[in-house]
Protein backbone atom coordinates (compact mmCIF):
# COMPACT_ATOMS: atom_id res chain seq x y z
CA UNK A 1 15.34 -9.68 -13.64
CA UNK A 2 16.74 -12.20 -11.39
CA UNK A 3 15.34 -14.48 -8.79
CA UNK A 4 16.41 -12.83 -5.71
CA UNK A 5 15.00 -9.32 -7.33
CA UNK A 6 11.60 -11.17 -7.55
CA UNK A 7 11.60 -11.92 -4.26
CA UNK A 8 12.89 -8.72 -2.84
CA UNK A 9 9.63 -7.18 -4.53
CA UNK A 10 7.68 -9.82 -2.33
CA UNK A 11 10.06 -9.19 0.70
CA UNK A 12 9.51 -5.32 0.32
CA UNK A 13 5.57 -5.77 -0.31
CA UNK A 14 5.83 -7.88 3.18
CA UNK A 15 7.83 -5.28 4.97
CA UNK A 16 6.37 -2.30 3.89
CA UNK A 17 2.94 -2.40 2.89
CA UNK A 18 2.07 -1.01 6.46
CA UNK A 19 4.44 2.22 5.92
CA UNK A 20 4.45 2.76 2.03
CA UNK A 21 0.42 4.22 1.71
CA UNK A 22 -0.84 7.60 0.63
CA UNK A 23 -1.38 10.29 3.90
CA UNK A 24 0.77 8.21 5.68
CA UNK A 25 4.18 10.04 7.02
CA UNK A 26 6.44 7.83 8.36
CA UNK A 27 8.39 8.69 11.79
CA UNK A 28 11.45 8.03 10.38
CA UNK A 29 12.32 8.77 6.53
CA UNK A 30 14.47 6.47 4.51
CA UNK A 31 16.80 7.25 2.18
CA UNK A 32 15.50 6.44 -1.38
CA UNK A 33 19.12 6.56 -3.42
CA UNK A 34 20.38 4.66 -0.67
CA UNK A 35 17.72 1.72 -1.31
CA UNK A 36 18.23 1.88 -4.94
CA UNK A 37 22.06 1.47 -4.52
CA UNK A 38 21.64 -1.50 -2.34
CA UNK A 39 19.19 -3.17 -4.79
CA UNK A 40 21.20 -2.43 -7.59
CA UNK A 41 24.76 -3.94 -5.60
CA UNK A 42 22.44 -6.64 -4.79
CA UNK A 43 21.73 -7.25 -8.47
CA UNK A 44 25.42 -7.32 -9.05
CA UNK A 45 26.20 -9.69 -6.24
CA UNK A 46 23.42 -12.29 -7.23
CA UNK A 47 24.77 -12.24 -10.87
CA UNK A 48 28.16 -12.97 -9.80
CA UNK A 49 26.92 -15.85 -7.78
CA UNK A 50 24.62 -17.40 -10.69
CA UNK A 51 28.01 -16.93 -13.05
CA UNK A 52 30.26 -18.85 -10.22
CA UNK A 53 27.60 -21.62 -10.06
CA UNK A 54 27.63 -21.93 -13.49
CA UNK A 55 31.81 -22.56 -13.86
CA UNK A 56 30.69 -24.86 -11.22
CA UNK A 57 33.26 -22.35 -9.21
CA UNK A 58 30.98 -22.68 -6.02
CA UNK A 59 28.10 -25.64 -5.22
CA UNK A 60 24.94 -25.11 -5.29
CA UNK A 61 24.82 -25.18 -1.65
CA UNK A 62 27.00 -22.33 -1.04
CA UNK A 63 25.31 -20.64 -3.86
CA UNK A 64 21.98 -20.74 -2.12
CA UNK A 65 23.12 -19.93 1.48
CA UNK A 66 25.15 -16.85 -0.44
CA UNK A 67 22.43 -15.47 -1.84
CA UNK A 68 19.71 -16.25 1.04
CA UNK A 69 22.46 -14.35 2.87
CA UNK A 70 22.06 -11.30 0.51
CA UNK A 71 18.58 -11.35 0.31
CA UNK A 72 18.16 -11.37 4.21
CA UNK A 73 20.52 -8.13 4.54
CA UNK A 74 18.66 -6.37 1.99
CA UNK A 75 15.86 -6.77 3.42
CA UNK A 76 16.58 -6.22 6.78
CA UNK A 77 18.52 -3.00 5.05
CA UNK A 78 15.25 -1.75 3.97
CA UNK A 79 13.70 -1.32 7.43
CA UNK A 80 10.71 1.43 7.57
CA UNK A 81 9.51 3.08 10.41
CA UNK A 82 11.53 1.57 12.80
CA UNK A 83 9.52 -1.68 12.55
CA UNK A 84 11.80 -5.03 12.27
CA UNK A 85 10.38 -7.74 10.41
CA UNK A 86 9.65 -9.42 13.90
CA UNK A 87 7.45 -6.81 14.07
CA UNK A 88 5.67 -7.65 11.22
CA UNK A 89 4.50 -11.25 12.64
CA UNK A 90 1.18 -11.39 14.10
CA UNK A 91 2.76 -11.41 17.12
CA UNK A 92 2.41 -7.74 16.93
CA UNK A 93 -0.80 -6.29 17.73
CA UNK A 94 -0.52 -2.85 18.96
CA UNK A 95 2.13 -0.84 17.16
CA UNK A 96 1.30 2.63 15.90
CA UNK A 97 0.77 1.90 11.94
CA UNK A 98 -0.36 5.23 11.34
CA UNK A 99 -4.22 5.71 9.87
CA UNK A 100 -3.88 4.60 6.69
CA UNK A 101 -2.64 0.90 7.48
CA UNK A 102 -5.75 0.29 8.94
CA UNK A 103 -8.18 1.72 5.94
CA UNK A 104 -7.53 -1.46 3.88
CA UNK A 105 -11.52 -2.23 3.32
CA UNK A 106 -11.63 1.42 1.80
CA UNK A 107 -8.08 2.00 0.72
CA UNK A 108 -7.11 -1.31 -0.07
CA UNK A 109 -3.72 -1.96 0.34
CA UNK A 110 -1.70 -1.48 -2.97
CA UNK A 111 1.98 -2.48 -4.18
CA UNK A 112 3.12 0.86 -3.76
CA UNK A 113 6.46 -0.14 -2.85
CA UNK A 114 7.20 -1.76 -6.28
CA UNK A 115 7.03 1.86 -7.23
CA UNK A 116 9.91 2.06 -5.18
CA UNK A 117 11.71 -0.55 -7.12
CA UNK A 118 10.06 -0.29 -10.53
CA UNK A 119 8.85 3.56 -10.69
CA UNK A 120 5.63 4.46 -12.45
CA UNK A 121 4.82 2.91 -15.56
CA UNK A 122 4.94 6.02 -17.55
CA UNK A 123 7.97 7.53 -16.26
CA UNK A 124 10.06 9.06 -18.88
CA UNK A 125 13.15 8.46 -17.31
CA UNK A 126 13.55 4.99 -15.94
CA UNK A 127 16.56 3.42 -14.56
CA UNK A 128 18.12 -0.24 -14.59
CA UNK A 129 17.30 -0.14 -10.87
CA UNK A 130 13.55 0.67 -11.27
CA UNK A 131 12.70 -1.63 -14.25
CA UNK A 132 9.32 -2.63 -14.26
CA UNK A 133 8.58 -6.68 -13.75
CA UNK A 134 5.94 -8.33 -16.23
CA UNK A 135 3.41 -10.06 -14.89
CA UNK A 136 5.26 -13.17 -15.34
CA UNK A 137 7.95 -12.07 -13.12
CA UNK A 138 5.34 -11.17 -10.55
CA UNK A 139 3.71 -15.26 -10.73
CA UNK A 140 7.67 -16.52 -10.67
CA UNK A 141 7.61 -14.88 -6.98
CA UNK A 142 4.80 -16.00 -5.60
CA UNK A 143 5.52 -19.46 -7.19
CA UNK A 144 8.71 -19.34 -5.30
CA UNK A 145 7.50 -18.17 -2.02
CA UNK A 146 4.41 -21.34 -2.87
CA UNK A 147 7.18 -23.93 -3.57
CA UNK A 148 9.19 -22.88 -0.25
CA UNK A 149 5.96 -23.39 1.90
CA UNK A 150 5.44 -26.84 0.08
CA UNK A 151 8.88 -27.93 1.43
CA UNK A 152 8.44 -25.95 4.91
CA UNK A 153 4.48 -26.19 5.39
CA UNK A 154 5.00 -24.87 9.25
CA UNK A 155 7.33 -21.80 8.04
CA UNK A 156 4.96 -18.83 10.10
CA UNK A 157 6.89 -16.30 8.67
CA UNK A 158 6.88 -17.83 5.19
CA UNK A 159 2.39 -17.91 5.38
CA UNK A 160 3.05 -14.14 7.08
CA UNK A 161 4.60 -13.03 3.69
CA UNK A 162 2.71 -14.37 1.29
CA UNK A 163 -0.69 -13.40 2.82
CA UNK A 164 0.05 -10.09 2.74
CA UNK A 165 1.64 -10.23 -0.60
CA UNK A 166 -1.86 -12.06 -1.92
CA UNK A 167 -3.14 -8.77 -0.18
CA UNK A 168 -1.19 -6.50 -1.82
CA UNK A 169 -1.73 -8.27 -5.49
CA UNK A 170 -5.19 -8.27 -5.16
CA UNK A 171 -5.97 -11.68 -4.54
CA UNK A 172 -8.08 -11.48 -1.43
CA UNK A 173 -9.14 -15.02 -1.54
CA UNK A 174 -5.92 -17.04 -1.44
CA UNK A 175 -4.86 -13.48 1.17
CA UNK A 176 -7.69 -15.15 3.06
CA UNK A 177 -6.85 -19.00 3.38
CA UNK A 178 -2.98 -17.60 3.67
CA UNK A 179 -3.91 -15.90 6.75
CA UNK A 180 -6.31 -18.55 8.37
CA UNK A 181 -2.85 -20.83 7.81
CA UNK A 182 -1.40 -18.10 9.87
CA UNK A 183 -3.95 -18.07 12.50
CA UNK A 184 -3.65 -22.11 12.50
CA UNK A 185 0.53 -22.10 12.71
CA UNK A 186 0.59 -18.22 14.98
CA UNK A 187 -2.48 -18.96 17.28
CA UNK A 188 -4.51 -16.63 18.32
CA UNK A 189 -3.51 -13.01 17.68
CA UNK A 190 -5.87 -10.05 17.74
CA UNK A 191 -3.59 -8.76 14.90
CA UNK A 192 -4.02 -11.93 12.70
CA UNK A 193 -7.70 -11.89 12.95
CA UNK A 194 -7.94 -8.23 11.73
CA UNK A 195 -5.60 -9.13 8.78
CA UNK A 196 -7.94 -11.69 8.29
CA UNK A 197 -11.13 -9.42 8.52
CA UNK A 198 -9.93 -7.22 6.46
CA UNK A 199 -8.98 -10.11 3.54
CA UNK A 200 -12.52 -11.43 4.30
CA UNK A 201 -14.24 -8.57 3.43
CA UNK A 202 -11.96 -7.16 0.40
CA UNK A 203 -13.38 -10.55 -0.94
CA UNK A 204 -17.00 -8.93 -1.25
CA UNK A 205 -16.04 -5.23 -2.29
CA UNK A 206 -15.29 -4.19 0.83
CA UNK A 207 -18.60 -5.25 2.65
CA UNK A 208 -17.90 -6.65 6.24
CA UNK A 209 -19.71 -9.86 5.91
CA UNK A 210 -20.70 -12.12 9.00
CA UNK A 211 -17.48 -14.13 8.55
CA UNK A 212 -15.36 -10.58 8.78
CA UNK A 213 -17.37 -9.17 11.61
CA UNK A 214 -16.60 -12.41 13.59
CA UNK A 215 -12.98 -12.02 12.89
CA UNK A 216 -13.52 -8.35 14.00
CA UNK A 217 -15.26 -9.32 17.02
CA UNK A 218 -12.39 -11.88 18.15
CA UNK A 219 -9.64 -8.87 17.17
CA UNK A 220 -11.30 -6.95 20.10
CA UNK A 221 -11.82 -9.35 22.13
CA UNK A 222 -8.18 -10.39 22.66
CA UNK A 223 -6.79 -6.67 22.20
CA UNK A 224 -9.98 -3.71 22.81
CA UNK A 225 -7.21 -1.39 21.62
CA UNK A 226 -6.42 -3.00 17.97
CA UNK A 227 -6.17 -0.17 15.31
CA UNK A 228 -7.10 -2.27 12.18
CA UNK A 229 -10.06 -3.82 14.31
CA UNK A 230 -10.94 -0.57 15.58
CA UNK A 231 -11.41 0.83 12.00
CA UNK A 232 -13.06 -2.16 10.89
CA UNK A 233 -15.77 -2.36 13.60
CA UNK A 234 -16.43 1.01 12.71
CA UNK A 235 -17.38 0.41 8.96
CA UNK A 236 -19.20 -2.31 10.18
CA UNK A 237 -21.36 -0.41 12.11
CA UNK A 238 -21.81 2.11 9.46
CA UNK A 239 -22.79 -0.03 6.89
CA UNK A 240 -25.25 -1.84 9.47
CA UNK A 241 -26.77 2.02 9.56
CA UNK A 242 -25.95 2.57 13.16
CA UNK A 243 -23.98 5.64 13.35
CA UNK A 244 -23.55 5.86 17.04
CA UNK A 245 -21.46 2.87 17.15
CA UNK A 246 -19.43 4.04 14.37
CA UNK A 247 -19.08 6.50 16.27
CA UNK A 248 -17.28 4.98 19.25
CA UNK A 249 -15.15 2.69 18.09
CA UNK A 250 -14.00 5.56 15.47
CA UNK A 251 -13.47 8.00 18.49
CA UNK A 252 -11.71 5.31 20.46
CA UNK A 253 -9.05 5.07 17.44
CA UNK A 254 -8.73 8.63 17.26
CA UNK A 255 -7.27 8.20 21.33
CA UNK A 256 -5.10 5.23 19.89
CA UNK A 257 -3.72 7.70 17.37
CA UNK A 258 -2.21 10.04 20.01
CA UNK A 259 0.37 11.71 18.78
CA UNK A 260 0.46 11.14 15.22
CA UNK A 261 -2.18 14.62 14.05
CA UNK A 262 -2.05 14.21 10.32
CA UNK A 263 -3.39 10.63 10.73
CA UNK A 264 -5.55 12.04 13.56
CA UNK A 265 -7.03 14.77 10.88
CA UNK A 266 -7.69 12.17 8.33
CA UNK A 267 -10.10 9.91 10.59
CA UNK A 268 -11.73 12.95 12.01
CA UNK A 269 -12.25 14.05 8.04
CA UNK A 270 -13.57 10.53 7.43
CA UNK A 271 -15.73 10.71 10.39
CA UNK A 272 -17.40 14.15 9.24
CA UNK A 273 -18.21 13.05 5.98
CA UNK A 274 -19.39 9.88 7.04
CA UNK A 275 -21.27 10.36 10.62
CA UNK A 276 -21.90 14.18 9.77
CA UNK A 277 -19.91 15.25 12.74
CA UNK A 278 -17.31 18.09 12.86
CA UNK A 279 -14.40 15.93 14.30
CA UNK A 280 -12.57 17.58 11.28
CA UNK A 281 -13.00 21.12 12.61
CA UNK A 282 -10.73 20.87 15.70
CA UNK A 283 -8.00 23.98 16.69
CA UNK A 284 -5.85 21.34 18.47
CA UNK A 285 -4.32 20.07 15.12
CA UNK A 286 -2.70 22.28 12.58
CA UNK A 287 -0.61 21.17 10.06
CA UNK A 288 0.89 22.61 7.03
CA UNK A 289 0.77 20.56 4.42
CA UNK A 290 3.08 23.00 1.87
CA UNK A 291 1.86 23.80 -1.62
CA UNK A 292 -1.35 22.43 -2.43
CA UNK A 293 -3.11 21.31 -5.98
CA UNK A 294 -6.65 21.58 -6.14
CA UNK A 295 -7.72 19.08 -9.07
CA UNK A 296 -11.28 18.49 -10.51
CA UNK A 297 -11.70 14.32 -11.65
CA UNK A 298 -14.23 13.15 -14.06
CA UNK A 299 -14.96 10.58 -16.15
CA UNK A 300 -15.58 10.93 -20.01
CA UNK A 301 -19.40 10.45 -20.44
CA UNK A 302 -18.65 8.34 -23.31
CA UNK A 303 -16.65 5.62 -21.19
CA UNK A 304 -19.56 5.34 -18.46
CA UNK A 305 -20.51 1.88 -19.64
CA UNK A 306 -17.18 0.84 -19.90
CA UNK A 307 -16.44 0.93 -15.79
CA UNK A 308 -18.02 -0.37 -13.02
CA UNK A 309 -19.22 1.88 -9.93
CA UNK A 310 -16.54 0.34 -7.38
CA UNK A 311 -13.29 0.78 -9.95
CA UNK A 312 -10.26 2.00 -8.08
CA UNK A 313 -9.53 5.59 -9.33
CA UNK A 314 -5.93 6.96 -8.66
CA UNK A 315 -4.93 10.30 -8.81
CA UNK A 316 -1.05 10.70 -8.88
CA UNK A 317 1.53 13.54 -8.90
CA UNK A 318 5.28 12.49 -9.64
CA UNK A 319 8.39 14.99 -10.52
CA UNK A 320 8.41 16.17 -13.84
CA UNK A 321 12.52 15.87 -13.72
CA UNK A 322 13.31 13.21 -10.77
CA UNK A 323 12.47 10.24 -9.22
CA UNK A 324 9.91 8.27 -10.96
CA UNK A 325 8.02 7.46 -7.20
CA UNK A 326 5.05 9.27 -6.60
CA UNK A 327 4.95 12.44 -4.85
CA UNK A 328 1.83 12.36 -3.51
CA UNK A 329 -1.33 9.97 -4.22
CA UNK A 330 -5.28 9.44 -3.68
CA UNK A 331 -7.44 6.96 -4.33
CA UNK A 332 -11.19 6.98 -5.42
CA UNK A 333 -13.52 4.79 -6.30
CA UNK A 334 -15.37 5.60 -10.44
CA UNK A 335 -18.31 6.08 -7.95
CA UNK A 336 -17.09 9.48 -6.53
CA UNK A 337 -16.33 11.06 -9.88
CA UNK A 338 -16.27 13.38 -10.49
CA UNK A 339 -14.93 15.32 -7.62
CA UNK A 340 -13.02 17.97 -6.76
CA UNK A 341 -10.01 17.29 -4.31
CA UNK A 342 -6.46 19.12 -3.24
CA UNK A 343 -2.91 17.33 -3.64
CA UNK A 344 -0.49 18.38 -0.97
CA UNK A 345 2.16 17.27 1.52
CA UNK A 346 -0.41 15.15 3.41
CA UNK A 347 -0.88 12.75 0.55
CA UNK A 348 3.07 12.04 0.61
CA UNK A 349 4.01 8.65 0.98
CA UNK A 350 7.61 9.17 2.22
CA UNK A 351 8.91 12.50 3.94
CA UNK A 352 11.62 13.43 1.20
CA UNK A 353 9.74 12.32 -2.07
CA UNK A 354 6.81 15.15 -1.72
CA UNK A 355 5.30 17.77 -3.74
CA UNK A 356 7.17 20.84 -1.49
CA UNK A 357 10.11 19.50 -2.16
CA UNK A 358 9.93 19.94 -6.24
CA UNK A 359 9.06 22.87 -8.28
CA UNK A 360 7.21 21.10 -11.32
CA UNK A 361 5.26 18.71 -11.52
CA UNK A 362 2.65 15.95 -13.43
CA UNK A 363 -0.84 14.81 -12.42
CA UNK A 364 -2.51 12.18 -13.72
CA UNK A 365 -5.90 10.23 -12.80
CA UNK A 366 -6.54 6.28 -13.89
CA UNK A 367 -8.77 3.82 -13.37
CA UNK A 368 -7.55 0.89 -12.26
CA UNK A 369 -9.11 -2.37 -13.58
CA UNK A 370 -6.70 -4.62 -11.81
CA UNK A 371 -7.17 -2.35 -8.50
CA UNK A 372 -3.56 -1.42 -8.44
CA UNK A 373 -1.75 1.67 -8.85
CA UNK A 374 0.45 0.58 -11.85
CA UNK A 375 -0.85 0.96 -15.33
CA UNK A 376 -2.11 -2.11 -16.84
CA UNK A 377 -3.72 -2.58 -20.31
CA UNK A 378 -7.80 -2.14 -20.33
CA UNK A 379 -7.40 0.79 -17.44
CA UNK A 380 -9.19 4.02 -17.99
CA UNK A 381 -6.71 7.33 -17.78
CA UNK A 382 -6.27 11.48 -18.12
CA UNK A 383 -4.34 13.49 -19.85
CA UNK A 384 -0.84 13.93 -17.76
CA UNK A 385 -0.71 17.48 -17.27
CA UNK A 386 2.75 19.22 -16.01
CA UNK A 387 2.42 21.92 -13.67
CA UNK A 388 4.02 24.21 -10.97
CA UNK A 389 3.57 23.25 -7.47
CA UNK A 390 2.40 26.86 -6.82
CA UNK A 391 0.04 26.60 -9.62
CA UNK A 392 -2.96 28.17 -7.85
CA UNK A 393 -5.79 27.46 -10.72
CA UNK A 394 -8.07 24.56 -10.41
CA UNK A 395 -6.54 21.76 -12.82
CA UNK A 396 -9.24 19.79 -14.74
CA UNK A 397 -8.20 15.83 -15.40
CA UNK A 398 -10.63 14.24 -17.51
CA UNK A 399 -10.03 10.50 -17.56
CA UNK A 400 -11.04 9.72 -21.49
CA UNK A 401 -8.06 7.63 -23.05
CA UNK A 402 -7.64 3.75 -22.97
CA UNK A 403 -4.28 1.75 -21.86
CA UNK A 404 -3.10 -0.01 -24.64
């Protein structure tokens, strides 16, 4: 894998961490073969260019402005939800991001684009254009992005990236210094400071610690009507046991979430099993969410000691023949299992790459020791089990094997 693939995954983890998460349906699909052709003419181009610079054919200065060229059309190719990457700077503090971008403290936000790139780990048919990069690969690009803000140290969109691919990787602390460099170089943006409230508090498990709840509290101040913020005061006031704030700020996203029901649905879900109130019973939103899987997770009693209460637990359904991107996803934490939950359209993370649109099927549940979706050795896992979309039978997954 070259260079310029490594940082297209970084690129891609920038651009569309906001759009690529599970119950999240984008305004505006994307064509998925189309993507893959680009990356893979991409790949083509890049290797052409390395093989002129090596019969010294073209300098190294057109070499780099040829393929920083390429790079820059790809990823401005790859452009989700209608959302440039301009739109991406902190600069941007009230776009509609859809429910699940703000849910980061309880849905941390995964690299589920590089399933886009890579597919699933345990796809049986993978392609050239959806290899999957070793970890390696993965330090080589954020090396690269580190040495380019060593020679540009004031680059704002450069800081912008790589804090939210620290995010994305897991690494919530250097996510968090990223983004105070962002804050320092951006100024003050009500959309920084949530990014940065939400890194604080990923830090400690997802608590919202005094140092979050001050970023929180400065979110709001310079935009009342921040999403992220919104959802993050909220938890905060839950976990400080006072419901009735919760309440509010939760309610006051809901109105910010105007015309986007599913997302609507999922807060007022959230809110009923958290606040005890029956947001989630409302006649004004209907949706059908297509065929539906109801699944039953649990944990092998014999691997209790083995996982701690806050492990990530993902529950994944991908075609049995097709693309290796998941067709619909949820995540868990070990401390819910087991449970009993349903699959459907909802959990789609892009409009034609979901369960209604296949006729079989495979589920699988993992635990994820790393916290992200892609299979990693030491992770906890089920059975894969194939199935009909219009299988009506409760499917049991009982995670009891060990990633080698």
């Amino acid at each position: 894998m070259t260079a310029f693939i490594l940082t297209a995954i970084g690129i891609t983890l920038a651009a569309l961490l906001l759009a690529f998460m599970p119950l999240l349906r984008p305004r505006r699909s994307i064509s998925y073969q189309r993507q893959a052709q680009n990356i893979h003419f991409a790949r083509e181009r890049i290797a052409e260019l390395e093989e002129q610079l090596k019969n010294a054919s073209i300098s190294a200065t057109d070499y780099e402005a040829l393929k920083l060229e390429i790079e820059t059309t790809l990823a401005n190719d790859i452009d989700i939800d209608n959302a440039s990457q301009e739109d991406d700077l902190p600069s941007q503090t009230g776009s509609n991001r859809g429910l699940i971008a703000l849910l980061s403290v309880s849905i941390p936000l995964a690299a589920f684009a590089v399933y886009m790139l890579i597919g699933t780990p345990d796809a049986t048919q993978q392609t050239a254009q959806f290899e999957r990069p070793e970890q390696a690969e993965i330090d080589a690009l954020i090396e690269g992005i580190e040495q380019r803000l060593q020679e540009s140290p004031d680059d704002l969109e450069g800081w912008t990236l790589i804090s939210r691919t620290y995010l994305s990787l897991g690494r919530y602390r250097e996510a968090h210094d990223a983004y105070l460099r962002v804050l320092a170089l951006g100024g003050e943006q009500a959309s920084t400071y949530a990014a940065l409230a939400d890194a604080t508090a990923l830090m400690s498990n997802g608590e919202i610690t005094p140092e979050a709840a001050r970023y929180v509290e400065r979110a709001l101040e310079l935009d009342a009507d921040n999403q992220q913020a919104l959802w993050l005061a909220g938890v905060a006031s839950l976990q400080q046991g006072n419901q009735s704030q919760a309440r509010v700020y939760w309610q006051k996203l809901l109105q910010r979430l105007d015309g986007m029901p599913e997302q609507q649905q999922e807060l007022r879900d959230i809110m009923a099993q958290s606040l005890g109130t029956q947001e989630s019973v409302t006649a004004d939103v209907v949706t059908d969410n297509g065929p539906a899987l109801t699944l039953r997770v649990s944990l092998d009693a014999s691997l209790a000691d083995s996982v701690s209460p806050n492990d990530l637990v993902f529950v994944i359904a991908r075609a049995q023949n097709g693309p290796p991107a998941p067709l619909a996803v949820k995540r868990l934490r070990v401390s819910d299992l087991p449970l009993e939950l349903t699959l459907s359209d909802a959990d789609a993370m892009l409009e034609q790459l979901k369960l209604s649109k296949f006729a079989n099927v495979v589920v699988r549940a993992r635990i994820s020791k790393s916290g992200q979706p892609i299979a990693s050795s030491g992770d906890l896992q089920s059975g894969e089990q194939a199935v009909q979309t219009t299988h009506a039978e409760r499917i049991d997954l009982t995670i009891s094997e060990l990633v080698e």
